[in-house]
PDBML (XML) file of the C-alpha atoms, coordinates in Angstrom:
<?xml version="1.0" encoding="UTF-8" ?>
<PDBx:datablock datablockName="MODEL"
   xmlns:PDBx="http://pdbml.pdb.org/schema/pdbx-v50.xsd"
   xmlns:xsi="http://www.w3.org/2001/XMLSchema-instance"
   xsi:schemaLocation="http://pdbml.pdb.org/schema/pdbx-v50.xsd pdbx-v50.xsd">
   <PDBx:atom_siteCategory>
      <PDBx:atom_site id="1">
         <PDBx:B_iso_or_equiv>0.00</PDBx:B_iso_or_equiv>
         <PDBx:Cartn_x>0.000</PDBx:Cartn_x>
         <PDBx:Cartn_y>0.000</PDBx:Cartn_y>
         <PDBx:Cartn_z>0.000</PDBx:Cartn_z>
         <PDBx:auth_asym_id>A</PDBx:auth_asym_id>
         <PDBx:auth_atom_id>CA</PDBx:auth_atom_id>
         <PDBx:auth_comp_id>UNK</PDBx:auth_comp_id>
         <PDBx:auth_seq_id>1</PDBx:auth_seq_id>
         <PDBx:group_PDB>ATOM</PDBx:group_PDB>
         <PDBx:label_alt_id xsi:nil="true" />
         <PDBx:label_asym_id>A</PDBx:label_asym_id>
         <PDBx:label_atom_id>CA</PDBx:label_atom_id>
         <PDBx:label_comp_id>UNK</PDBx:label_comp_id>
         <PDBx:label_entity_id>1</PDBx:label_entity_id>
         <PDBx:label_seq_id>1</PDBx:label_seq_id>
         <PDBx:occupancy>1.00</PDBx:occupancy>
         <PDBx:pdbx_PDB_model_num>1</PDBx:pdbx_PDB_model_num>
         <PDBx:type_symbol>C</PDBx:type_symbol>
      </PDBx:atom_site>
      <PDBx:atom_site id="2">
         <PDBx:B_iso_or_equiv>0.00</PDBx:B_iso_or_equiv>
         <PDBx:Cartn_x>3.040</PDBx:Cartn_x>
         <PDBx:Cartn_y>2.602</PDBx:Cartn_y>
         <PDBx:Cartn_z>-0.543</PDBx:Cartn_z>
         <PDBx:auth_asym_id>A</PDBx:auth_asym_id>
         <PDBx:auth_atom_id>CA</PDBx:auth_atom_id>
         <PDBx:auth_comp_id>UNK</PDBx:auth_comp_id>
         <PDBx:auth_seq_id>2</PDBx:auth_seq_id>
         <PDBx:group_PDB>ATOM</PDBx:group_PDB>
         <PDBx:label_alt_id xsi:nil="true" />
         <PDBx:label_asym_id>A</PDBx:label_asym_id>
         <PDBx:label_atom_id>CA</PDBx:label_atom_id>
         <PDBx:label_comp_id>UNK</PDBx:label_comp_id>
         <PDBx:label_entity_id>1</PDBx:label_entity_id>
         <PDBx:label_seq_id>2</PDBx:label_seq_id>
         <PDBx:occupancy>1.00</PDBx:occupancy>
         <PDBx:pdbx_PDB_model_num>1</PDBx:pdbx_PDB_model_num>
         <PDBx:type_symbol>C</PDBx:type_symbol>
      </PDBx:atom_site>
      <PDBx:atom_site id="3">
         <PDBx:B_iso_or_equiv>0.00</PDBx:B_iso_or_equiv>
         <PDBx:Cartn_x>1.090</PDBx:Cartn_x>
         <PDBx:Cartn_y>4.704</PDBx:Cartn_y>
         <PDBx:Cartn_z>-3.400</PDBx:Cartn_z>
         <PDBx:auth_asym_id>A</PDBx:auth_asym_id>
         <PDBx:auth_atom_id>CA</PDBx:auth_atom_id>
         <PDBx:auth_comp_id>UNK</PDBx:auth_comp_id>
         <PDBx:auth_seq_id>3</PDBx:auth_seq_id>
         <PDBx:group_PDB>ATOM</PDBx:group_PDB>
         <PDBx:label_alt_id xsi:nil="true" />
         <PDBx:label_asym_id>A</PDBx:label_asym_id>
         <PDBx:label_atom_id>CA</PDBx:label_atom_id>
         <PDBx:label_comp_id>UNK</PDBx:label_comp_id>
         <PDBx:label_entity_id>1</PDBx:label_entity_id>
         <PDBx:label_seq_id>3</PDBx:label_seq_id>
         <PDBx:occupancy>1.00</PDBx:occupancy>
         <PDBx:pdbx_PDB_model_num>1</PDBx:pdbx_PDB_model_num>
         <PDBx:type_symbol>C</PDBx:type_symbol>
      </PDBx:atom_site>
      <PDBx:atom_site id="4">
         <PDBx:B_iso_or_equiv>0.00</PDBx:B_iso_or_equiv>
         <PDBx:Cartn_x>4.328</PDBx:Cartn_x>
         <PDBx:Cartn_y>6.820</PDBx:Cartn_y>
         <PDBx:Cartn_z>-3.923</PDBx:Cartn_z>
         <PDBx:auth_asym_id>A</PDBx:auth_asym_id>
         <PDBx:auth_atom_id>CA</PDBx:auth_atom_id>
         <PDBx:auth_comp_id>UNK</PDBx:auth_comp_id>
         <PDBx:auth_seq_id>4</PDBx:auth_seq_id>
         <PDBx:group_PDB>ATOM</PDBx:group_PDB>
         <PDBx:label_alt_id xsi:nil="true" />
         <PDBx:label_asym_id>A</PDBx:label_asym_id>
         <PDBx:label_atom_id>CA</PDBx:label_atom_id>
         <PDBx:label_comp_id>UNK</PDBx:label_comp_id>
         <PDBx:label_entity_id>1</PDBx:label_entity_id>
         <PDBx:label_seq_id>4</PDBx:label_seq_id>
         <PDBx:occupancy>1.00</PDBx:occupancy>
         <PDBx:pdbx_PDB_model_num>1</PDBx:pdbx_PDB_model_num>
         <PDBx:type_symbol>C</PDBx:type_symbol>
      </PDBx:atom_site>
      <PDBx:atom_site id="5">
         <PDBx:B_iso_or_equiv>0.00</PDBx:B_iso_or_equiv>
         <PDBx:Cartn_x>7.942</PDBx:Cartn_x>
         <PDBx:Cartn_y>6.488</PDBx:Cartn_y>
         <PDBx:Cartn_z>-5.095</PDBx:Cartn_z>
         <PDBx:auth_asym_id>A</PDBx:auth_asym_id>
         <PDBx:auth_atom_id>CA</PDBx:auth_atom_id>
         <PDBx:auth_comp_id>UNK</PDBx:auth_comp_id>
         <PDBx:auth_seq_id>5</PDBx:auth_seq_id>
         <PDBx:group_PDB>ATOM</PDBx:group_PDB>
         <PDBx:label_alt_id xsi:nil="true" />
         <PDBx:label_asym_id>A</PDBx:label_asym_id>
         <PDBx:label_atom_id>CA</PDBx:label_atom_id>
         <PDBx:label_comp_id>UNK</PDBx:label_comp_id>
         <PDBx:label_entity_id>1</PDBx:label_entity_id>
         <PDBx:label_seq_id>5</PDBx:label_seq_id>
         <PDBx:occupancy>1.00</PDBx:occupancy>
         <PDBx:pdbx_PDB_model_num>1</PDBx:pdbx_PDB_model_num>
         <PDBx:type_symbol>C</PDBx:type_symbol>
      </PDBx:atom_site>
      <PDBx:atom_site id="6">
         <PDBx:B_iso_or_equiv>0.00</PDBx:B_iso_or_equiv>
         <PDBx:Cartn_x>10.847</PDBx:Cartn_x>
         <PDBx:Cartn_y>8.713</PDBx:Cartn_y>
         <PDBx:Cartn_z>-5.215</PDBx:Cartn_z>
         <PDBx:auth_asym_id>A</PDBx:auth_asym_id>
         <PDBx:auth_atom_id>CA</PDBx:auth_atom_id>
         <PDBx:auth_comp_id>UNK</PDBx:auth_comp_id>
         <PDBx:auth_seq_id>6</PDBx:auth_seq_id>
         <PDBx:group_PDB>ATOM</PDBx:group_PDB>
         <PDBx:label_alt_id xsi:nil="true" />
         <PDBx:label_asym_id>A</PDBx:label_asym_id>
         <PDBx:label_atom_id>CA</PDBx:label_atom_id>
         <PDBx:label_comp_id>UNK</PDBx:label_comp_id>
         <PDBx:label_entity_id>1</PDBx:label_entity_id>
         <PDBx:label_seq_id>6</PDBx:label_seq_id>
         <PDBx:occupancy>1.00</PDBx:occupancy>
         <PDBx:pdbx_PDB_model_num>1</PDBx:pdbx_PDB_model_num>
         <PDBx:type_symbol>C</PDBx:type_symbol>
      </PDBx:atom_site>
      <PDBx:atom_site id="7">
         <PDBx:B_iso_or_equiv>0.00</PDBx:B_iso_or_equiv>
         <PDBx:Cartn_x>14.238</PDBx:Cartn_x>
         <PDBx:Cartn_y>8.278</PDBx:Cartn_y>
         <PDBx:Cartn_z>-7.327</PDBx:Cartn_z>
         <PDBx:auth_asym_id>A</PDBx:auth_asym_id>
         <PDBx:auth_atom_id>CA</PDBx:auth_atom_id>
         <PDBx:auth_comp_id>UNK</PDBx:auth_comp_id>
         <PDBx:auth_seq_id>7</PDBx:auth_seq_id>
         <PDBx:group_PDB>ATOM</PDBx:group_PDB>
         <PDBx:label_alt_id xsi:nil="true" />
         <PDBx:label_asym_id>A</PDBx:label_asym_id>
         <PDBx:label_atom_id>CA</PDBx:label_atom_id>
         <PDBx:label_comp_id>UNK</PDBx:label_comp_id>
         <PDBx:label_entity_id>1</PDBx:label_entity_id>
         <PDBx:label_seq_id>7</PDBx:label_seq_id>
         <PDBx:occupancy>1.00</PDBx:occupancy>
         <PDBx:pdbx_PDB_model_num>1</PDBx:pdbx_PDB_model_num>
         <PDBx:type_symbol>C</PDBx:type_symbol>
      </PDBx:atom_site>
      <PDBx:atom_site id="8">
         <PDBx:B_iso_or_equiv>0.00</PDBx:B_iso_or_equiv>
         <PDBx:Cartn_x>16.955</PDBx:Cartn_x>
         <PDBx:Cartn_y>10.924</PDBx:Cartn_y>
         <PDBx:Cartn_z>-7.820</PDBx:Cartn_z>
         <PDBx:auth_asym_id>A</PDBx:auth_asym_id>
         <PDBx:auth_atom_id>CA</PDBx:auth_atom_id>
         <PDBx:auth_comp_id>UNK</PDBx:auth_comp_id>
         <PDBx:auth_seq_id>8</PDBx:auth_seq_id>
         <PDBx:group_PDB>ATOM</PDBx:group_PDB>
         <PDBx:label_alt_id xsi:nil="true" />
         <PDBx:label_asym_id>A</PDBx:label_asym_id>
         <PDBx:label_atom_id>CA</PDBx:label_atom_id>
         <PDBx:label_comp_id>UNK</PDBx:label_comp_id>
         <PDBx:label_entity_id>1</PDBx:label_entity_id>
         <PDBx:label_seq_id>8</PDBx:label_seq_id>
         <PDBx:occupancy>1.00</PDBx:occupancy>
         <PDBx:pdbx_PDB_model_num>1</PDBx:pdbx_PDB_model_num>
         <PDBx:type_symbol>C</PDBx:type_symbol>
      </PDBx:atom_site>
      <PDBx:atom_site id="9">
         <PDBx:B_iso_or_equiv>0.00</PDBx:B_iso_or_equiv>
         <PDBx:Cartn_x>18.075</PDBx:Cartn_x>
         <PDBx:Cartn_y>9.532</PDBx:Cartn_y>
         <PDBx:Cartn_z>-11.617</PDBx:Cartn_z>
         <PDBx:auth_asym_id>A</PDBx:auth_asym_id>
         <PDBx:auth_atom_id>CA</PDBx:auth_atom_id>
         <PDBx:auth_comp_id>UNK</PDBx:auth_comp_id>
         <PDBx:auth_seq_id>9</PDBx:auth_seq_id>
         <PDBx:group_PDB>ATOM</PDBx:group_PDB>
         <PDBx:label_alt_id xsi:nil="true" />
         <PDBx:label_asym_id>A</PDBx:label_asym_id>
         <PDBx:label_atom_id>CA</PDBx:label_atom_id>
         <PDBx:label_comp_id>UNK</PDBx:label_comp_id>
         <PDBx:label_entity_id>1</PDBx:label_entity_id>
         <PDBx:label_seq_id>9</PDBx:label_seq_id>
         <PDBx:occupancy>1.00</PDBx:occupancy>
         <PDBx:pdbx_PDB_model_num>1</PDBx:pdbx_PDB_model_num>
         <PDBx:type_symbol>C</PDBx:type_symbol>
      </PDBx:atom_site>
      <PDBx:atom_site id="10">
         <PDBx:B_iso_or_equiv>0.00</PDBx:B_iso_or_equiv>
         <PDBx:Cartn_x>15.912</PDBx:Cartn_x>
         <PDBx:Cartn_y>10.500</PDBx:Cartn_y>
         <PDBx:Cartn_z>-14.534</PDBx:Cartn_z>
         <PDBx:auth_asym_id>A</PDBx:auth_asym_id>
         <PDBx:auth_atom_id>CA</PDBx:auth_atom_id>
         <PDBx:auth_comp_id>UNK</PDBx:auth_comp_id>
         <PDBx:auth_seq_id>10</PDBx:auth_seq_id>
         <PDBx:group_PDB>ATOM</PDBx:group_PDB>
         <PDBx:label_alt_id xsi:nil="true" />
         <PDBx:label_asym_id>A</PDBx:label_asym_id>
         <PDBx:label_atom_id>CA</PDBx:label_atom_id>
         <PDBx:label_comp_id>UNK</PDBx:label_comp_id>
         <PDBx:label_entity_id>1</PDBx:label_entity_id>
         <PDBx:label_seq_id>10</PDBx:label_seq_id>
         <PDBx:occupancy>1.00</PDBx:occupancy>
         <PDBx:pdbx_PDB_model_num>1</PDBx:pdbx_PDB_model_num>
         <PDBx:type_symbol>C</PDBx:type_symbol>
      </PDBx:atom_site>
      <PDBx:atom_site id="11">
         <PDBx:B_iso_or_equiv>0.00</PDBx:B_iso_or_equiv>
         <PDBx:Cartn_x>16.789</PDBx:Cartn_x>
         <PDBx:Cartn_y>6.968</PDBx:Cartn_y>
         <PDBx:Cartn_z>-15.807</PDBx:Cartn_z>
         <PDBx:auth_asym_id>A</PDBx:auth_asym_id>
         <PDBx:auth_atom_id>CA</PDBx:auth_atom_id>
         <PDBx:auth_comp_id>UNK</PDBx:auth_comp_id>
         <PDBx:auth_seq_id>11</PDBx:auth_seq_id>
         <PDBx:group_PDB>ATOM</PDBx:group_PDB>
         <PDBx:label_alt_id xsi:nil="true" />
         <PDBx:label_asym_id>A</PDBx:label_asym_id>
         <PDBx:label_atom_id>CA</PDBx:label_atom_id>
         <PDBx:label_comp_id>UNK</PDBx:label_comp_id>
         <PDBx:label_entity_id>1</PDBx:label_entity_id>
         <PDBx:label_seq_id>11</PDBx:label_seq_id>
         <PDBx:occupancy>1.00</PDBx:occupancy>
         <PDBx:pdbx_PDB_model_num>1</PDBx:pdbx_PDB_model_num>
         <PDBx:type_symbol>C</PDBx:type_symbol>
      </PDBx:atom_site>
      <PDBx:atom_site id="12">
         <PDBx:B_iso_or_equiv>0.00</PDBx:B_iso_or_equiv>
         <PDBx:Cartn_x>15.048</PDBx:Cartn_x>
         <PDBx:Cartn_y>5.117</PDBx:Cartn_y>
         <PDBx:Cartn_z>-13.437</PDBx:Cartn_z>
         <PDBx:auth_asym_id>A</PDBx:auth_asym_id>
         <PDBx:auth_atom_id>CA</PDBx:auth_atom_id>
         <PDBx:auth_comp_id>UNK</PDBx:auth_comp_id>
         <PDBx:auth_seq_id>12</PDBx:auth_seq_id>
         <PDBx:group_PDB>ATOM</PDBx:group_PDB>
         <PDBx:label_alt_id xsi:nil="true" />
         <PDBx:label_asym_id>A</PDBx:label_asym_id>
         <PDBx:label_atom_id>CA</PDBx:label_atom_id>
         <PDBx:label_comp_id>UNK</PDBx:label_comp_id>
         <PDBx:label_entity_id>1</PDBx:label_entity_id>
         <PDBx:label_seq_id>12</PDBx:label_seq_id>
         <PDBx:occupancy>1.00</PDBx:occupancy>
         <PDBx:pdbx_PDB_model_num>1</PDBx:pdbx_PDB_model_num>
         <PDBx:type_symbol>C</PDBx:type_symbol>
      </PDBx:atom_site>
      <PDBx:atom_site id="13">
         <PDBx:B_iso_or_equiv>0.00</PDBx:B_iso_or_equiv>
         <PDBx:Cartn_x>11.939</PDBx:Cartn_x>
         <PDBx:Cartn_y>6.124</PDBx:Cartn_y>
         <PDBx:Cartn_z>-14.820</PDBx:Cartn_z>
         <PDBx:auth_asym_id>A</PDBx:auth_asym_id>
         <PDBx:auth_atom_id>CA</PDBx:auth_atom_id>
         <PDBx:auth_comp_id>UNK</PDBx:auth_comp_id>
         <PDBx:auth_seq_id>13</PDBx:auth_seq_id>
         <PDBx:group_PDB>ATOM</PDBx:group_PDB>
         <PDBx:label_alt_id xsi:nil="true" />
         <PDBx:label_asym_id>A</PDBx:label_asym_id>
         <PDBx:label_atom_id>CA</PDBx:label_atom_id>
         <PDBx:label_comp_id>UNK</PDBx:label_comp_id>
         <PDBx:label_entity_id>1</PDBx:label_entity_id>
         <PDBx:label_seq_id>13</PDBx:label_seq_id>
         <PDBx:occupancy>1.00</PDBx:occupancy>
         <PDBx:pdbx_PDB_model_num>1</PDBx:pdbx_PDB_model_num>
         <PDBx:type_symbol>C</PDBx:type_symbol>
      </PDBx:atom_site>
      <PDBx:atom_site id="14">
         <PDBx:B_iso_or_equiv>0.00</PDBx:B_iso_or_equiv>
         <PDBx:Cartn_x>11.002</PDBx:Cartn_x>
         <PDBx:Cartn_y>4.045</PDBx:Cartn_y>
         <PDBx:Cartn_z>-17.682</PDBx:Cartn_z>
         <PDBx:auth_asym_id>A</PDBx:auth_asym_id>
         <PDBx:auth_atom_id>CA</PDBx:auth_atom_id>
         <PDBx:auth_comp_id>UNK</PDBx:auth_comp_id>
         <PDBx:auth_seq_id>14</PDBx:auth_seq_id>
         <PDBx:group_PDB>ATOM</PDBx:group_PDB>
         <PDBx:label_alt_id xsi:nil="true" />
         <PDBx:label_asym_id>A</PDBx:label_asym_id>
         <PDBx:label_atom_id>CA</PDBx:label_atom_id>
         <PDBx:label_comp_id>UNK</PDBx:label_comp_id>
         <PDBx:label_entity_id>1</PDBx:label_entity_id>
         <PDBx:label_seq_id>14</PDBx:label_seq_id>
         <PDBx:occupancy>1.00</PDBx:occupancy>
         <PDBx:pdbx_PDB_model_num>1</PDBx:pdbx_PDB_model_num>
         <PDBx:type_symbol>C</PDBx:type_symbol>
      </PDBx:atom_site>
      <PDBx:atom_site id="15">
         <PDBx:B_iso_or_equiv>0.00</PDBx:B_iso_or_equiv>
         <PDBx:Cartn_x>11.918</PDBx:Cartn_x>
         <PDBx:Cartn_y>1.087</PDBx:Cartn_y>
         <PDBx:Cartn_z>-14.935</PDBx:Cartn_z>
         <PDBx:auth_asym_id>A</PDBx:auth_asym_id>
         <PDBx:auth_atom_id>CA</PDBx:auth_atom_id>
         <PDBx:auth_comp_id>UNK</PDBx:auth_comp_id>
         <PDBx:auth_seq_id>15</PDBx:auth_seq_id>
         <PDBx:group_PDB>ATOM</PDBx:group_PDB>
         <PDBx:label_alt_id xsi:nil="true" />
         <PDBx:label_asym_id>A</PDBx:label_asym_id>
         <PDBx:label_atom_id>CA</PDBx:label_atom_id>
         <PDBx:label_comp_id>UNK</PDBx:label_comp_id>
         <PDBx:label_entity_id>1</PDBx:label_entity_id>
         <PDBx:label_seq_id>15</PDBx:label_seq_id>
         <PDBx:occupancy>1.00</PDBx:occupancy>
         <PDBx:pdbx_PDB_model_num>1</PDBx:pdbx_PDB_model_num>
         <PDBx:type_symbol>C</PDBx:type_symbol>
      </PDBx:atom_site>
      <PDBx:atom_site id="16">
         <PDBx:B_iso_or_equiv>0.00</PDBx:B_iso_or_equiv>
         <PDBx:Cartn_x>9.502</PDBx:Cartn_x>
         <PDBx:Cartn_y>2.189</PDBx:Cartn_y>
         <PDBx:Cartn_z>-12.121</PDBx:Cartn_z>
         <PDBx:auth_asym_id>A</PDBx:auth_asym_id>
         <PDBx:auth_atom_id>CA</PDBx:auth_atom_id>
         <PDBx:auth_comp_id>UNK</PDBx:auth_comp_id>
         <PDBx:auth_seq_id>16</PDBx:auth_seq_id>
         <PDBx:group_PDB>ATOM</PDBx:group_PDB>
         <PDBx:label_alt_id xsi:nil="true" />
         <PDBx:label_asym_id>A</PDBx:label_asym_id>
         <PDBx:label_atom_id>CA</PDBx:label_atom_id>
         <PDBx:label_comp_id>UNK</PDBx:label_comp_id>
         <PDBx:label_entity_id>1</PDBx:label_entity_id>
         <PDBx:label_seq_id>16</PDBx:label_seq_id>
         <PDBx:occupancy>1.00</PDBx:occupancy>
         <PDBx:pdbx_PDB_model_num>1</PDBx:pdbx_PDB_model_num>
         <PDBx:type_symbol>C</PDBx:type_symbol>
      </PDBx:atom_site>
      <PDBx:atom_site id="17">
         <PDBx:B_iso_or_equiv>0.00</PDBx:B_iso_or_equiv>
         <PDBx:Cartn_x>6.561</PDBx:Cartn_x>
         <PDBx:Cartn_y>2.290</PDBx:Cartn_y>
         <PDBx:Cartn_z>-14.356</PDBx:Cartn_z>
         <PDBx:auth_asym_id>A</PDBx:auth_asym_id>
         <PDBx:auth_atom_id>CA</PDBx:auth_atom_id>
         <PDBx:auth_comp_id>UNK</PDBx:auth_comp_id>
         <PDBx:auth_seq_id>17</PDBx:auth_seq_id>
         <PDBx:group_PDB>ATOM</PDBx:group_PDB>
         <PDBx:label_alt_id xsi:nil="true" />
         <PDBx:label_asym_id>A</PDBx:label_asym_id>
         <PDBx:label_atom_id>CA</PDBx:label_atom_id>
         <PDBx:label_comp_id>UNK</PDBx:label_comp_id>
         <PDBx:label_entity_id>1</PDBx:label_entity_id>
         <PDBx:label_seq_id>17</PDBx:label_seq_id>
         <PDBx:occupancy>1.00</PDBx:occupancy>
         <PDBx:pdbx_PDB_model_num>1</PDBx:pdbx_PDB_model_num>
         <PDBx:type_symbol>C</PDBx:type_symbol>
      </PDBx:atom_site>
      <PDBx:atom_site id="18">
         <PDBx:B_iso_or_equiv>0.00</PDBx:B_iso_or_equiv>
         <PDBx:Cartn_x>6.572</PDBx:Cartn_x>
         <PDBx:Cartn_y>-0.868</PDBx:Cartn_y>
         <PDBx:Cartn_z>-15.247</PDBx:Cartn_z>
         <PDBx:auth_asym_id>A</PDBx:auth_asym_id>
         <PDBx:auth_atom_id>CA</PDBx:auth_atom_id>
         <PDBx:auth_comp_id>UNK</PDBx:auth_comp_id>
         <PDBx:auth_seq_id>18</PDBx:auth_seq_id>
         <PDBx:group_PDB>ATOM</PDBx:group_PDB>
         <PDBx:label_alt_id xsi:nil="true" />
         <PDBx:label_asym_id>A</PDBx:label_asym_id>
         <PDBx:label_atom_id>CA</PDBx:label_atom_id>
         <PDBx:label_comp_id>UNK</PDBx:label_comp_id>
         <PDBx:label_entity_id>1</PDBx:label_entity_id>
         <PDBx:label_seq_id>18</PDBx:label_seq_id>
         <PDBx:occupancy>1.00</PDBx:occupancy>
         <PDBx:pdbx_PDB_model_num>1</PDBx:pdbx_PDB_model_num>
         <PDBx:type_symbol>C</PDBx:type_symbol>
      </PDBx:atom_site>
      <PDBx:atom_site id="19">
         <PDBx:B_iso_or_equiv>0.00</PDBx:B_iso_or_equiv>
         <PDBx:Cartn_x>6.124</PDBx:Cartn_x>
         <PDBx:Cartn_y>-1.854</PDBx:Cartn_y>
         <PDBx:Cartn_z>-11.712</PDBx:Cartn_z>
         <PDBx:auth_asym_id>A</PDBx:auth_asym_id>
         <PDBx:auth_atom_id>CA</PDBx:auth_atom_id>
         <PDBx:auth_comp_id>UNK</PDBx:auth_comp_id>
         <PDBx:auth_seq_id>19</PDBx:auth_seq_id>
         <PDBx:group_PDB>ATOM</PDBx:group_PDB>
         <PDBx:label_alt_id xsi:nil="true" />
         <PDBx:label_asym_id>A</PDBx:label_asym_id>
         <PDBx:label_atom_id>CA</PDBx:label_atom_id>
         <PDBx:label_comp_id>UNK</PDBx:label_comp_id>
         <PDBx:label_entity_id>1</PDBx:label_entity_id>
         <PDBx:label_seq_id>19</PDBx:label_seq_id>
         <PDBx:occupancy>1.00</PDBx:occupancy>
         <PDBx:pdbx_PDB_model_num>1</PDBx:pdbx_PDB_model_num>
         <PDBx:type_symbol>C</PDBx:type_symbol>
      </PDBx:atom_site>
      <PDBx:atom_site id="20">
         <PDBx:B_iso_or_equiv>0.00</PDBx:B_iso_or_equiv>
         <PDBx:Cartn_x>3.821</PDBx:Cartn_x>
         <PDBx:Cartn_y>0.468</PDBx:Cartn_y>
         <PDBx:Cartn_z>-10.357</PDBx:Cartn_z>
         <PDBx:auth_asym_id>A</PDBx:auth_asym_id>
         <PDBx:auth_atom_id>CA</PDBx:auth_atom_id>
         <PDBx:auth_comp_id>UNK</PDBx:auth_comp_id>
         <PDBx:auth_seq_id>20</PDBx:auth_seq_id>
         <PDBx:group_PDB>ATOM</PDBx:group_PDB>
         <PDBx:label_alt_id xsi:nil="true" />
         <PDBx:label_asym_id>A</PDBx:label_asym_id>
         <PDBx:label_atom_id>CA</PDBx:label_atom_id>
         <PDBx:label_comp_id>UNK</PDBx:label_comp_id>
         <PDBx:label_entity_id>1</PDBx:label_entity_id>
         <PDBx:label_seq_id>20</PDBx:label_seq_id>
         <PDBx:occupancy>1.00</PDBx:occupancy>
         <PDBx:pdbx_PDB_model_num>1</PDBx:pdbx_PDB_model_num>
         <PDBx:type_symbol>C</PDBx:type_symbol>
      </PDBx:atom_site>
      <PDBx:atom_site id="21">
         <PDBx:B_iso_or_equiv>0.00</PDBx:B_iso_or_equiv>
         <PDBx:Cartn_x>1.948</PDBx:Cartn_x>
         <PDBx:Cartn_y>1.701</PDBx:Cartn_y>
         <PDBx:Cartn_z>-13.278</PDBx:Cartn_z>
         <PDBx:auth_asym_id>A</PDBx:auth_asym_id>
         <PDBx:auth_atom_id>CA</PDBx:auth_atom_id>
         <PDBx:auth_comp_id>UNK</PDBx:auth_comp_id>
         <PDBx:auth_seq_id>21</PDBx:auth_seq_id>
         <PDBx:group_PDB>ATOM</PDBx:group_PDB>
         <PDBx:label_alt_id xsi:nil="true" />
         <PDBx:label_asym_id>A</PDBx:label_asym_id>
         <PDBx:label_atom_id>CA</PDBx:label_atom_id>
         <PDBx:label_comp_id>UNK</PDBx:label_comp_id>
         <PDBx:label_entity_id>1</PDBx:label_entity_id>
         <PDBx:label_seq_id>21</PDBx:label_seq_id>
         <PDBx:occupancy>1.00</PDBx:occupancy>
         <PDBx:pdbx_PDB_model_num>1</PDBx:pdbx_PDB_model_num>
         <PDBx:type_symbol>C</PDBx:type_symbol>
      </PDBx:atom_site>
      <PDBx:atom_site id="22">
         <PDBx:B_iso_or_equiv>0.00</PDBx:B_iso_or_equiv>
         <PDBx:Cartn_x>0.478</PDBx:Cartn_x>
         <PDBx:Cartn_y>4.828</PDBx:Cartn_y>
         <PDBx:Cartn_z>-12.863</PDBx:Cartn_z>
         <PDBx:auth_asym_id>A</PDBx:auth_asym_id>
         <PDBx:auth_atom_id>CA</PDBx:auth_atom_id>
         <PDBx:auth_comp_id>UNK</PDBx:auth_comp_id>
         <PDBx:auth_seq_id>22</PDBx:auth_seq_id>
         <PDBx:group_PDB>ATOM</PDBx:group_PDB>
         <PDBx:label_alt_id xsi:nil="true" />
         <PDBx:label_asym_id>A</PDBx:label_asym_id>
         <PDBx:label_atom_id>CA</PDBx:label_atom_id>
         <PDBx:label_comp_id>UNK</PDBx:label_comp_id>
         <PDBx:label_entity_id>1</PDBx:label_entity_id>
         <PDBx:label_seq_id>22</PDBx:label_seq_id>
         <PDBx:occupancy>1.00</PDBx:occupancy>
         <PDBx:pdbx_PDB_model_num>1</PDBx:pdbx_PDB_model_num>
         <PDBx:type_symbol>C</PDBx:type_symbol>
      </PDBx:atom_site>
      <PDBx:atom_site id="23">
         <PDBx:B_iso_or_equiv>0.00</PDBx:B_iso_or_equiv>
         <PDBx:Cartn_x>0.863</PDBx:Cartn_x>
         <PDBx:Cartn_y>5.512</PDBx:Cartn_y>
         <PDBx:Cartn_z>-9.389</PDBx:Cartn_z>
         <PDBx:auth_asym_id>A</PDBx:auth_asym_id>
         <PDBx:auth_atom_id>CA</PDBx:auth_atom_id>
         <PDBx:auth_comp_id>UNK</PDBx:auth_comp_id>
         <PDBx:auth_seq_id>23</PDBx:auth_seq_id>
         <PDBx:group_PDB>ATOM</PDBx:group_PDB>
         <PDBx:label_alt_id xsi:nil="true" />
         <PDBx:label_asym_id>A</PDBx:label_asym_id>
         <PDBx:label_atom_id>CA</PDBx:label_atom_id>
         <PDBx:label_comp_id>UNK</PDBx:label_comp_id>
         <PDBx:label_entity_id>1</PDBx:label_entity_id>
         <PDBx:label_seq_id>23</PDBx:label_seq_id>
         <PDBx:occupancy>1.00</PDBx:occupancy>
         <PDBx:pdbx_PDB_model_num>1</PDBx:pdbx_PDB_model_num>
         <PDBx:type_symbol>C</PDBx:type_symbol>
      </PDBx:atom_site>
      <PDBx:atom_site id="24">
         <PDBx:B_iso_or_equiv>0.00</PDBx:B_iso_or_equiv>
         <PDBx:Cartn_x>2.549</PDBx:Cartn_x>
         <PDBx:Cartn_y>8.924</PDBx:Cartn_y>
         <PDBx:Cartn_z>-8.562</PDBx:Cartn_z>
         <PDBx:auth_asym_id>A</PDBx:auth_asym_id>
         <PDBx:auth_atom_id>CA</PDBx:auth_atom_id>
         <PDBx:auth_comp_id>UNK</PDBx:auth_comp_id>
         <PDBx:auth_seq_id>24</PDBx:auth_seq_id>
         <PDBx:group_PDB>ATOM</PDBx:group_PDB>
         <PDBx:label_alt_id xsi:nil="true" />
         <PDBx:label_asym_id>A</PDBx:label_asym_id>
         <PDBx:label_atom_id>CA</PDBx:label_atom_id>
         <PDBx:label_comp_id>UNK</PDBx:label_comp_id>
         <PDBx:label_entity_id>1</PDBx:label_entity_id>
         <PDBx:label_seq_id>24</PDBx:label_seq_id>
         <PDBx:occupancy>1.00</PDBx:occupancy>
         <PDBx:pdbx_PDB_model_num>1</PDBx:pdbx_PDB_model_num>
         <PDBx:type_symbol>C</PDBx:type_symbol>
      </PDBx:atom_site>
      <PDBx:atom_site id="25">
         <PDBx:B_iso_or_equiv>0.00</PDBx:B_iso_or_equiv>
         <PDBx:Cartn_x>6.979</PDBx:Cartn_x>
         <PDBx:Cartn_y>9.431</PDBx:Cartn_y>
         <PDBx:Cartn_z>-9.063</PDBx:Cartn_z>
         <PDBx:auth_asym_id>A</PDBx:auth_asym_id>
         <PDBx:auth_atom_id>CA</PDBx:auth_atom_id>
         <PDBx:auth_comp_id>UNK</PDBx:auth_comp_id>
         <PDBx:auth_seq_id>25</PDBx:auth_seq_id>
         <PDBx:group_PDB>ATOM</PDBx:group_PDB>
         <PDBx:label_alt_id xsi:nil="true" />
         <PDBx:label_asym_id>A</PDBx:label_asym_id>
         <PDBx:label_atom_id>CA</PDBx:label_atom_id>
         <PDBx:label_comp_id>UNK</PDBx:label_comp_id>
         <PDBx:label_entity_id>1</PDBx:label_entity_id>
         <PDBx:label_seq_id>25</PDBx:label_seq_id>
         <PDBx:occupancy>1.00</PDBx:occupancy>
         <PDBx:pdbx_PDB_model_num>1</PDBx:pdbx_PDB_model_num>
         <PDBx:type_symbol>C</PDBx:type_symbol>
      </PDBx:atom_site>
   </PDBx:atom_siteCategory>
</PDBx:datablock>
C-alpha cells in the first residue's frame, strides 16, 4: 500500500513504471 515512489536519476523512470503503473513518481 506505498502509493508513492521517489528516485533521484531521470533513468530510473522508464523502470519504475513498469512496476507500479500509474501511481505517482
Amino acid at each position: 500500500d506505498i502509493k508513492t515512489f521517489a528516485v533521484t536519476e531521470v533513468d530510473d523512470i522508464a523502470e519504475l513504471r513498469e512496476v507500479i503503473g500509474s501511481l505517482d513518481i
